[in-house]
Protein backbone atom coordinates (compact mmCIF):
# COMPACT_ATOMS: atom_id res chain seq x y z
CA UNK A 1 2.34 -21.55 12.01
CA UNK A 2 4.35 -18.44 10.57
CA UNK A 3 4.70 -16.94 7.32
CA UNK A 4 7.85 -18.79 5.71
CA UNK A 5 8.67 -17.05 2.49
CA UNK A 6 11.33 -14.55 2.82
CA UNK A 7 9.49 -11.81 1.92
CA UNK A 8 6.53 -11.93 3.86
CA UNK A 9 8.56 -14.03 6.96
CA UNK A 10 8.95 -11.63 10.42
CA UNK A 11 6.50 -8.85 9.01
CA UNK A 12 4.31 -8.30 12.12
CA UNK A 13 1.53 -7.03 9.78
CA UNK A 14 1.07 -9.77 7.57
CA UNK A 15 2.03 -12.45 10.46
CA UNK A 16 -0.79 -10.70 11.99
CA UNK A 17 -3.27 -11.44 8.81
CA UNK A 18 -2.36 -14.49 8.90
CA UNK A 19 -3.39 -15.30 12.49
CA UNK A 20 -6.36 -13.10 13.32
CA UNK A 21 -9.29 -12.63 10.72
CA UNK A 22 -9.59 -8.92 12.17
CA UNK A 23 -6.15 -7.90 11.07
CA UNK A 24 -6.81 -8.55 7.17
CA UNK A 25 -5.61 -6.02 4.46
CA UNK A 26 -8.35 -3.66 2.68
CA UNK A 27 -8.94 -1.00 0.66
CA UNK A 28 -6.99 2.20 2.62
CA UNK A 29 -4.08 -0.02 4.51
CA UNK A 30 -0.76 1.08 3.57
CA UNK A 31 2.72 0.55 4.51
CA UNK A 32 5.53 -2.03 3.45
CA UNK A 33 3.64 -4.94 4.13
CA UNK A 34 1.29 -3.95 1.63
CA UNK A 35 3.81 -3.53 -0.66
CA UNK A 36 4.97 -6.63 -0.31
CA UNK A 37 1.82 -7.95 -1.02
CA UNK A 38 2.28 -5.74 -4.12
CA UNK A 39 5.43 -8.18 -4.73
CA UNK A 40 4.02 -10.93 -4.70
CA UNK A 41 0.71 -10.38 -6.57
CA UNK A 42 3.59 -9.57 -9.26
CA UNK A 43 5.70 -12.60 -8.69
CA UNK A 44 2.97 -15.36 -8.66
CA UNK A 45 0.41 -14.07 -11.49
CA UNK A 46 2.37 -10.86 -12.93
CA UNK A 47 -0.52 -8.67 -11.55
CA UNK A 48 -0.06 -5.08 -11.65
CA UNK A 49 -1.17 -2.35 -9.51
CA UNK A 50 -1.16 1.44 -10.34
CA UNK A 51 2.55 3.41 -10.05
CA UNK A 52 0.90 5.86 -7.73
CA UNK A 53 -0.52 2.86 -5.09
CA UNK A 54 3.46 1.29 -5.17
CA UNK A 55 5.01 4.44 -4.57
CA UNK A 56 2.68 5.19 -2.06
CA UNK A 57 2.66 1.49 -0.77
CA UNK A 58 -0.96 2.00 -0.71
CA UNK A 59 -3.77 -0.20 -0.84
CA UNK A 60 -6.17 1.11 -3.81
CA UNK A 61 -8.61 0.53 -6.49
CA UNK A 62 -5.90 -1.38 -8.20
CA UNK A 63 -4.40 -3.53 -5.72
CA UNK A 64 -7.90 -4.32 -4.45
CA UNK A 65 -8.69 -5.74 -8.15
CA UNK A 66 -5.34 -7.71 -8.54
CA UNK A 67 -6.11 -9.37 -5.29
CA UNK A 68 -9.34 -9.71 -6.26
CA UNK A 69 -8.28 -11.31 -9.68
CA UNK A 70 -5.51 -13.65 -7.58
CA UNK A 71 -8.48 -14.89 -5.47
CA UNK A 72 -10.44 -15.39 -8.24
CA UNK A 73 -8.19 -17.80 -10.22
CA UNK A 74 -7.81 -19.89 -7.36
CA UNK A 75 -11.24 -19.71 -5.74
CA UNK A 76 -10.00 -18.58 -2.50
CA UNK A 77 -13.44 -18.08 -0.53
CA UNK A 78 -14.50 -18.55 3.01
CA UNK A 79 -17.46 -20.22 2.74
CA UNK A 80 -18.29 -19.90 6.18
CA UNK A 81 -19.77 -16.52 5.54
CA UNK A 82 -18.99 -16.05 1.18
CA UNK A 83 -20.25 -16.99 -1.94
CA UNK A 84 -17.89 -15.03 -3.79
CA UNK A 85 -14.24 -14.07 -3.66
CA UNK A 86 -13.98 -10.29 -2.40
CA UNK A 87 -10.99 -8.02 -2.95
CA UNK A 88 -9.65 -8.82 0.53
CA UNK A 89 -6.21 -9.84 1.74
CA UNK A 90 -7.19 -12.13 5.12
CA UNK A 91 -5.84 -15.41 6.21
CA UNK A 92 -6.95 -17.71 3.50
CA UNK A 93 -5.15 -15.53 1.05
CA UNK A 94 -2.17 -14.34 3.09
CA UNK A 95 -1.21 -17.90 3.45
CA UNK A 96 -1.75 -18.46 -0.28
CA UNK A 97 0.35 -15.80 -1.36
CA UNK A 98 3.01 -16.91 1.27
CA UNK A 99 3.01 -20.31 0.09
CA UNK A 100 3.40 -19.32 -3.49
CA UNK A 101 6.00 -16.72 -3.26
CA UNK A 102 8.43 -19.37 -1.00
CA UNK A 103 7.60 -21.94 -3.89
CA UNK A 104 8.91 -19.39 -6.34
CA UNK A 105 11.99 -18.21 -3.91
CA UNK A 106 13.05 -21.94 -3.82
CA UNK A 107 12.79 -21.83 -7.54
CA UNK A 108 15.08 -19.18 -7.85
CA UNK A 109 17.37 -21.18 -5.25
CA UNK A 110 17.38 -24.39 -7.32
CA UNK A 111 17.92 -22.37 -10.20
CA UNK A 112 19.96 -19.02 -10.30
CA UNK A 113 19.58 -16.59 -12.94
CA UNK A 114 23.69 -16.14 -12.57
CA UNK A 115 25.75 -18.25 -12.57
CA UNK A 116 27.60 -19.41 -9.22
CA UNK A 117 30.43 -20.98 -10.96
CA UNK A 118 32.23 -17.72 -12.41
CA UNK A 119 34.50 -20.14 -14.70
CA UNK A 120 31.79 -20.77 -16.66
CA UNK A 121 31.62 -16.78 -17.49
């Protein structure tokens, strides 16, 4: 099954995560898909990563700890082979994120931070 939020929906990277185990995100990947990831590490827990791994849409010391924090809070482990969450982006989490972030874009669907009605201005 695909990605379906909007912001991780048609990236071939992170489809990719999501469908083969050896295509996970770690420590060194970089490129917009790991800035979206970024994004939504932001979006569903308000975990920041380090200005210089953003701008560099890097995957770094920080990013590896928010992801490692995300996994944490929701005990995202694969416990075919862990006892412990890692710092890891593979499918188990990939899917997690995705189904948060859509969860949160239908959110801001249902409820628009301006209004759509400019009468009511």
């Amino acid at each position: 099954m695909p990605l379906n939020s909007k912001l991780f929906a048609g990236d071939d990277r992170l489809e990719d995560c999501h469908t083969r185990p050896a295509a996970h995100l770690a420590l060194g990947a970089q490129g917009d898909h790991v800035s979206k990831v970024h994004t939504a590490l932001f979006l569903t827990d308000g975990l920041s990563v380090a200005a210089d791994e953003l701008r560099a849409q890097f995957y770094g010391k920080s990013t590896a700890a928010a992801v490692l924090a995300y996994k944490k809070k929701r005990k995202i482990i694969n416990h075919t082979y862990q006892n412990a969450e890692d710092d890891i982006v593979g499918v188990m989490t990939i899917e997690s994120l995705d189904n948060e972030v859509a969860a949160h874009e239908q959110r801001r669907a249902d409820f628009p931070l301006e209004p759509q009605n400019k009468a009511f201005v």
